[in-house]
PDB file of N, CA and C in Angstrom:
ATOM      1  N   UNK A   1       1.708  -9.318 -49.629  1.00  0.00           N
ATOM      2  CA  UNK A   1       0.982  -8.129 -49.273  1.00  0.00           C
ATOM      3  C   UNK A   1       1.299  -6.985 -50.249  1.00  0.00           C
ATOM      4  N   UNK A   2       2.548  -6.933 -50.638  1.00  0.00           N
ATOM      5  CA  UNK A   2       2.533  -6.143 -51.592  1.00  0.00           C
ATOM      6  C   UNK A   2       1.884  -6.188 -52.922  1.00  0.00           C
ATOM      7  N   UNK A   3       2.242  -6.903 -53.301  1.00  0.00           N
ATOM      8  CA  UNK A   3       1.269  -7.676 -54.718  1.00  0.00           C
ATOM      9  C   UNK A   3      -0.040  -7.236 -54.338  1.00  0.00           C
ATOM     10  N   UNK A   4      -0.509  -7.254 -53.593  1.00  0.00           N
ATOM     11  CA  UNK A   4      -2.013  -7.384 -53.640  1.00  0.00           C
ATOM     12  C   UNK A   4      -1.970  -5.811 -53.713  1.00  0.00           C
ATOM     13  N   UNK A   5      -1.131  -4.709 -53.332  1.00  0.00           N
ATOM     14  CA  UNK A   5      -1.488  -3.176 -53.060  1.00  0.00           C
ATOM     15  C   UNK A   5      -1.222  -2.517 -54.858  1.00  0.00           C
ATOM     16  N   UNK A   6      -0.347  -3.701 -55.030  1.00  0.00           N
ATOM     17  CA  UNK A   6       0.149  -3.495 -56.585  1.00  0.00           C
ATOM     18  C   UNK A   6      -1.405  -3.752 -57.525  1.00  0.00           C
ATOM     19  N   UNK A   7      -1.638  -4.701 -57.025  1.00  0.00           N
ATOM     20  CA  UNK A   7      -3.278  -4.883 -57.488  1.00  0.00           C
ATOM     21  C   UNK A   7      -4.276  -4.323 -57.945  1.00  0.00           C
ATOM     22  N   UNK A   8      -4.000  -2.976 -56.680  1.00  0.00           N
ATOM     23  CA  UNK A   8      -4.863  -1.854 -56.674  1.00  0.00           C
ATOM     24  C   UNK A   8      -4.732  -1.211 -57.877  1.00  0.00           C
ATOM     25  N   UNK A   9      -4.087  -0.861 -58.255  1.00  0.00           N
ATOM     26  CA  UNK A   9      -3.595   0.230 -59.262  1.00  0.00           C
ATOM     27  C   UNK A   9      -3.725   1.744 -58.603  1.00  0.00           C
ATOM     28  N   UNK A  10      -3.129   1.495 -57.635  1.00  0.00           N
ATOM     29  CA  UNK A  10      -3.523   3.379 -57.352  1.00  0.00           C
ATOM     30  C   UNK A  10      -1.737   3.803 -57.674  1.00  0.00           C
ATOM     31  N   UNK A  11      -2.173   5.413 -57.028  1.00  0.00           N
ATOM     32  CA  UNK A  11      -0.789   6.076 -57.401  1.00  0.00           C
ATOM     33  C   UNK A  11       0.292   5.555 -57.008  1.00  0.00           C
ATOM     34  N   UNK A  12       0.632   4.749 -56.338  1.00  0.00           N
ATOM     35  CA  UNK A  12       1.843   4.385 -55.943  1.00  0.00           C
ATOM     36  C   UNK A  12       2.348   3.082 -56.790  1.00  0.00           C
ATOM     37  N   UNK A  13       1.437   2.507 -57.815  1.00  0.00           N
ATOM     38  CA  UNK A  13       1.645   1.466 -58.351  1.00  0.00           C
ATOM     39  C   UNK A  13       3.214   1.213 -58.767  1.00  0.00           C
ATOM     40  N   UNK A  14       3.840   1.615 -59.270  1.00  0.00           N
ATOM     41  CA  UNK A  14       5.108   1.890 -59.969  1.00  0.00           C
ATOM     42  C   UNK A  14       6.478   1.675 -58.247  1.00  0.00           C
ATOM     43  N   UNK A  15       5.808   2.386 -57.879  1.00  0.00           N
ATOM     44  CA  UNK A  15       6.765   2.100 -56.554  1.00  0.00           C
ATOM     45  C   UNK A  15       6.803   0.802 -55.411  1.00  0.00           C
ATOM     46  N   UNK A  16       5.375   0.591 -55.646  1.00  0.00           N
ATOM     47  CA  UNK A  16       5.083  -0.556 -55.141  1.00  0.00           C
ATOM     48  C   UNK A  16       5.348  -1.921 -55.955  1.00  0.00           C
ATOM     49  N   UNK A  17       5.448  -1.772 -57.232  1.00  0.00           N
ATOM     50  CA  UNK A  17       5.993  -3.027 -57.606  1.00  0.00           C
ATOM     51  C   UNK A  17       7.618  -3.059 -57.371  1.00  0.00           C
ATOM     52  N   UNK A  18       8.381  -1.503 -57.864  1.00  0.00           N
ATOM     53  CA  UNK A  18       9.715  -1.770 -57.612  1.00  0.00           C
ATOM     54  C   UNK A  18      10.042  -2.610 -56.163  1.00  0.00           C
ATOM     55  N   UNK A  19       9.180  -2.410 -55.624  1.00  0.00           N
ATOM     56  CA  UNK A  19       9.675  -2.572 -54.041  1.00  0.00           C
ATOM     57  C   UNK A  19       9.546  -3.844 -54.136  1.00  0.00           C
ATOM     58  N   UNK A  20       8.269  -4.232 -54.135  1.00  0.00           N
ATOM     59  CA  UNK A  20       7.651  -5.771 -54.186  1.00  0.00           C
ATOM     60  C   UNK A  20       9.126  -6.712 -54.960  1.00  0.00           C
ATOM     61  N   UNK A  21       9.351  -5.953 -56.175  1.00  0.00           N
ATOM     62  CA  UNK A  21      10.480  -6.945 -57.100  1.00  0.00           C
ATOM     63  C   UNK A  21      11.739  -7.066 -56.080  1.00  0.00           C
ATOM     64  N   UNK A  22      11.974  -5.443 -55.558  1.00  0.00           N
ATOM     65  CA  UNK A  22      13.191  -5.540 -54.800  1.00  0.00           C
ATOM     66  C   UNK A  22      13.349  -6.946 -53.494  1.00  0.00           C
ATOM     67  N   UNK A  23      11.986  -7.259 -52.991  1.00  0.00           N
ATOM     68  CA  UNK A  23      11.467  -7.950 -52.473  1.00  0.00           C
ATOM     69  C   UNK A  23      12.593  -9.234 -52.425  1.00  0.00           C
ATOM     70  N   UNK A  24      11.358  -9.351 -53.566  1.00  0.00           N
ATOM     71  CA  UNK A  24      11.175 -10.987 -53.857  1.00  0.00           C
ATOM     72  C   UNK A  24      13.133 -11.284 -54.516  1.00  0.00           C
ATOM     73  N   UNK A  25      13.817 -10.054 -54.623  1.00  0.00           N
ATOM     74  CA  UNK A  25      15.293 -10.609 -55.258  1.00  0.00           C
ATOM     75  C   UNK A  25      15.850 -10.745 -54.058  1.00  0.00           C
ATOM     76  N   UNK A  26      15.633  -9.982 -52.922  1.00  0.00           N
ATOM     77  CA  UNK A  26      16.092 -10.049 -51.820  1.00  0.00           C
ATOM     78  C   UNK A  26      15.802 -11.785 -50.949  1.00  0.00           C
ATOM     79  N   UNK A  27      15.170 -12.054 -51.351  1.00  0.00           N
ATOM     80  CA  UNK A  27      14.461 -13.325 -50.718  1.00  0.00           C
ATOM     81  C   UNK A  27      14.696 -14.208 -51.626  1.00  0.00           C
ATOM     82  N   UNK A  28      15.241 -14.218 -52.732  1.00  0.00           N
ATOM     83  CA  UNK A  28      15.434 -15.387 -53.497  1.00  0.00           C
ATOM     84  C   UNK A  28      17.070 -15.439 -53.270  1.00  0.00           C
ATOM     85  N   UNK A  29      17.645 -14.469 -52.749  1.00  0.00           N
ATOM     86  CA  UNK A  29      18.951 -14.688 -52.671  1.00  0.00           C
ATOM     87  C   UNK A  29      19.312 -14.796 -51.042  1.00  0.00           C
ATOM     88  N   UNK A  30      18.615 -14.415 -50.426  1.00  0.00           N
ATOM     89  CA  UNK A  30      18.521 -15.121 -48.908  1.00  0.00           C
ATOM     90  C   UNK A  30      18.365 -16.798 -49.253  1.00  0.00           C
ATOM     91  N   UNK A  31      17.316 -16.787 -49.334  1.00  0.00           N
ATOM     92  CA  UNK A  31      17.263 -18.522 -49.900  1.00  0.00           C
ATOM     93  C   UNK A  31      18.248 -19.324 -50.250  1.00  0.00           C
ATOM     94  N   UNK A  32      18.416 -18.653 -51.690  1.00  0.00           N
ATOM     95  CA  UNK A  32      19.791 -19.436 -52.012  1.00  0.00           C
ATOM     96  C   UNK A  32      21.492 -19.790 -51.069  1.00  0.00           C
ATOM     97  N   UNK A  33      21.508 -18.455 -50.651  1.00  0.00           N
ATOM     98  CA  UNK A  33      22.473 -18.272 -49.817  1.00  0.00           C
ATOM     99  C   UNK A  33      22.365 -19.410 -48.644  1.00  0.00           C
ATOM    100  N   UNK A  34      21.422 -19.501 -47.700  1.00  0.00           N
ATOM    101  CA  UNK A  34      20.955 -20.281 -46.957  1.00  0.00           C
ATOM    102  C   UNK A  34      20.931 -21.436 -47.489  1.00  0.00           C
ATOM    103  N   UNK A  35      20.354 -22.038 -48.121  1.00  0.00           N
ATOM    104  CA  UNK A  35      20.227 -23.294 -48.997  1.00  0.00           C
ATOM    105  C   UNK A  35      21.950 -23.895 -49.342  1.00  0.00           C
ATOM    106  N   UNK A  36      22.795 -23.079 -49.692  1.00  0.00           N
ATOM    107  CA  UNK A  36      24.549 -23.679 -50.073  1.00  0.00           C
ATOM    108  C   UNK A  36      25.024 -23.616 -49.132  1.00  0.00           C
ATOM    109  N   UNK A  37      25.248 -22.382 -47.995  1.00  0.00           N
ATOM    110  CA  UNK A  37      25.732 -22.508 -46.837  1.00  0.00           C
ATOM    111  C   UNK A  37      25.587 -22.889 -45.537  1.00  0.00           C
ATOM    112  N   UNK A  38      26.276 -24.069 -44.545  1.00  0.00           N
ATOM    113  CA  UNK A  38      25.610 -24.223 -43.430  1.00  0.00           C
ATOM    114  C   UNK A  38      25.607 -23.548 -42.344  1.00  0.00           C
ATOM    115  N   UNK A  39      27.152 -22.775 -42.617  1.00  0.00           N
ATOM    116  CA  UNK A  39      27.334 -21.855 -41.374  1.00  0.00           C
ATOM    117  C   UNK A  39      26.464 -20.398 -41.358  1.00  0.00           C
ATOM    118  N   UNK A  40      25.974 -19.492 -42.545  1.00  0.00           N
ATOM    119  CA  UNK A  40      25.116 -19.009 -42.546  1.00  0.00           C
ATOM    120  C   UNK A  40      23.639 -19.447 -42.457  1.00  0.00           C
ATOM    121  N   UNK A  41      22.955 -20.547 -42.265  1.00  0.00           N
ATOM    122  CA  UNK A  41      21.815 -21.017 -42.031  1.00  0.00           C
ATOM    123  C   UNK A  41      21.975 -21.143 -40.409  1.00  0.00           C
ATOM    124  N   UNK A  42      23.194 -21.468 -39.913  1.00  0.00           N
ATOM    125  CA  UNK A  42      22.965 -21.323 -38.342  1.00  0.00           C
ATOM    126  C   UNK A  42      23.150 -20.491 -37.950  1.00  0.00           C
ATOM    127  N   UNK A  43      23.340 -19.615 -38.620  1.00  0.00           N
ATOM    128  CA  UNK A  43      23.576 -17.876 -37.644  1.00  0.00           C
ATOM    129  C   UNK A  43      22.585 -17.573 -38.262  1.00  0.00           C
ATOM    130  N   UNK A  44      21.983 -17.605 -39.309  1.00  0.00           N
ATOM    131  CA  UNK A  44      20.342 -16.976 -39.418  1.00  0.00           C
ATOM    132  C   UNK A  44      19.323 -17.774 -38.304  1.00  0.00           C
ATOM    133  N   UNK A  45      19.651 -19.127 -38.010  1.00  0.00           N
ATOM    134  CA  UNK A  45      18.635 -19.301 -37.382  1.00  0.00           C
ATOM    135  C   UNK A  45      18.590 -19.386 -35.883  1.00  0.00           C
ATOM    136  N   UNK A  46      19.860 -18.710 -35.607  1.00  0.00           N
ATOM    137  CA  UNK A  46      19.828 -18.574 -34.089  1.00  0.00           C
ATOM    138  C   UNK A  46      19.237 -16.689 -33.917  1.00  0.00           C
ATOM    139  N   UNK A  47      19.112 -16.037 -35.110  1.00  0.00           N
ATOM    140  CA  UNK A  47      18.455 -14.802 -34.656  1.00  0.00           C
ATOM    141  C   UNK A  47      17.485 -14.926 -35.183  1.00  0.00           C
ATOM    142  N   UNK A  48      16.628 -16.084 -36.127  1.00  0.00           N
ATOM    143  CA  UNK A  48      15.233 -15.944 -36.431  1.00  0.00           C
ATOM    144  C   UNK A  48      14.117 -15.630 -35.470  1.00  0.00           C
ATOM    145  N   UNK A  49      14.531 -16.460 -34.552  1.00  0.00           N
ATOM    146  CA  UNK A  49      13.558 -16.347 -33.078  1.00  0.00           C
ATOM    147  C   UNK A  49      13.015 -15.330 -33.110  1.00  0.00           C
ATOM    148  N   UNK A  50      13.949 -14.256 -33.012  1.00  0.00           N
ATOM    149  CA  UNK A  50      13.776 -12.765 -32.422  1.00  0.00           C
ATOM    150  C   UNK A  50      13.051 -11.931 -33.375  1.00  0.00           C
ATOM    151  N   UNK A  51      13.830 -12.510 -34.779  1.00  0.00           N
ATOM    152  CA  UNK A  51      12.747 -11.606 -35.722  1.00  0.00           C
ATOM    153  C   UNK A  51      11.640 -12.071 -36.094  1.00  0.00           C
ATOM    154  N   UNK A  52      11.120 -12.710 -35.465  1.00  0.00           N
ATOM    155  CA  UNK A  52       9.845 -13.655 -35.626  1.00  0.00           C
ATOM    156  C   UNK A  52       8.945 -13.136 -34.690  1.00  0.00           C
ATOM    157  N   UNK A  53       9.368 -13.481 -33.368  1.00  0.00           N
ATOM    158  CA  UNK A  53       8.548 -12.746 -32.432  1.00  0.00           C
ATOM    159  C   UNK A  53       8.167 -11.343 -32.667  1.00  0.00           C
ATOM    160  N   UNK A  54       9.572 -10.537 -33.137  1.00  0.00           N
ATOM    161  CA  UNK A  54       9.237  -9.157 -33.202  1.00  0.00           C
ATOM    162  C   UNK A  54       8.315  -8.631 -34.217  1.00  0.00           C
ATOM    163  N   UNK A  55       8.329  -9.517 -35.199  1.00  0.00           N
ATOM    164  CA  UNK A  55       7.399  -9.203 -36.309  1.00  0.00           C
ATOM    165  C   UNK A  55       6.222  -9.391 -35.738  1.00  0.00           C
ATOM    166  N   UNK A  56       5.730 -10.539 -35.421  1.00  0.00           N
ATOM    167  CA  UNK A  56       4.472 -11.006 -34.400  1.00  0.00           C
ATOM    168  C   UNK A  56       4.039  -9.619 -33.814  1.00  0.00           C
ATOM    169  N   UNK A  57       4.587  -9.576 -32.699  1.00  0.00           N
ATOM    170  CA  UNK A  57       4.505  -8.081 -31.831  1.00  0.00           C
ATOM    171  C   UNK A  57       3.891  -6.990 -32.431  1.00  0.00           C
ATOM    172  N   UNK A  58       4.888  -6.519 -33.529  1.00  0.00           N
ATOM    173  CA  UNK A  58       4.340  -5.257 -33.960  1.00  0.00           C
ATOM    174  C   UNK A  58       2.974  -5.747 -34.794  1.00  0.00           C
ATOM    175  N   UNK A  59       2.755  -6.837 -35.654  1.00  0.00           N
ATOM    176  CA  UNK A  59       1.352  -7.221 -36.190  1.00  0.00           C
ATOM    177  C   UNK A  59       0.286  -7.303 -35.080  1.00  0.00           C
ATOM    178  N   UNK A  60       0.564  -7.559 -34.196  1.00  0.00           N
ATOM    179  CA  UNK A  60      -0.718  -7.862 -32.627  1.00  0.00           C
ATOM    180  C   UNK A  60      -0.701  -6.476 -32.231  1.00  0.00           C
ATOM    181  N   UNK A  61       0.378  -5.465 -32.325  1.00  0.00           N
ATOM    182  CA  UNK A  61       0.080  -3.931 -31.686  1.00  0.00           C
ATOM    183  C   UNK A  61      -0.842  -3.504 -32.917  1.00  0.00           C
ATOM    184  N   UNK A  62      -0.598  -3.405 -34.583  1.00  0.00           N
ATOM    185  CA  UNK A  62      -1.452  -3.264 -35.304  1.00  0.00           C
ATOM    186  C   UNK A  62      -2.456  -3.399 -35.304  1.00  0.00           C
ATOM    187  N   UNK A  63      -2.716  -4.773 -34.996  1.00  0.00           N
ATOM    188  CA  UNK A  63      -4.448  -4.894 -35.441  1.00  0.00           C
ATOM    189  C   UNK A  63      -4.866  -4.443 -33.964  1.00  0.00           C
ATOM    190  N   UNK A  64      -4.157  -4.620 -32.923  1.00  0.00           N
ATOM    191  CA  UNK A  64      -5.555  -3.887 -31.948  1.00  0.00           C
ATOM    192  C   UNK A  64      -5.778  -2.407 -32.217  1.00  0.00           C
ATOM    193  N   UNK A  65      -4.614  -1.466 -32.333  1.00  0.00           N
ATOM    194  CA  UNK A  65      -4.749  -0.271 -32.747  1.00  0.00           C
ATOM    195  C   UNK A  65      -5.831  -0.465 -33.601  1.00  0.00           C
ATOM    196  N   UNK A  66      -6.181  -1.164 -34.519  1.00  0.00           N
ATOM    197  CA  UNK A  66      -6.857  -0.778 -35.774  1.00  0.00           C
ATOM    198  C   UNK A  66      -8.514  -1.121 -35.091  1.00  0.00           C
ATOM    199  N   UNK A  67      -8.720  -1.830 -34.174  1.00  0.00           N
ATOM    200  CA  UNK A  67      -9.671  -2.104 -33.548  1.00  0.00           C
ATOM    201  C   UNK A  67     -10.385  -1.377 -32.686  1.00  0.00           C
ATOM    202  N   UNK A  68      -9.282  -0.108 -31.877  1.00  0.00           N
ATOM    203  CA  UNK A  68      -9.994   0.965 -31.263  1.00  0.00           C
ATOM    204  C   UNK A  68     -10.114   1.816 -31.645  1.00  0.00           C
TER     205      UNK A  68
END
């Protein structure tokens, strides 16, 4: 989603890629981390649940907001 706002080229371009990069380093080193360790893959995935749902949640309060 970011990428694609980066896309745009509007004013925020420059900030929006830093972020986007900050991103994707953040998530390549979650990964990795997860990927060598087992005891951190089970404590991430006993709170994934929650941040899963919760993400869900606030995307389903979004789009109806955006609907009325």
């Amino acid at each position: 989603m970011l990428r694609r706002r980066v896309d745009k080229k509007g004013p925020d371009e420059e900030e929006l890629t830093k972020l986007a990069n900050s991103v994707d380093e953040f998530s390549c080193a979650l990964l990795n981390t997860l990927k060598s360790d087992i005891e951190f893959r089970h404590a991430f995935a006993d709170s994934l649940d929650h941040v899963m749902d919760a993400a869900i949640e606030m995307e389903q309060k979004k789009v109806r907001n955006q609907n009325f």
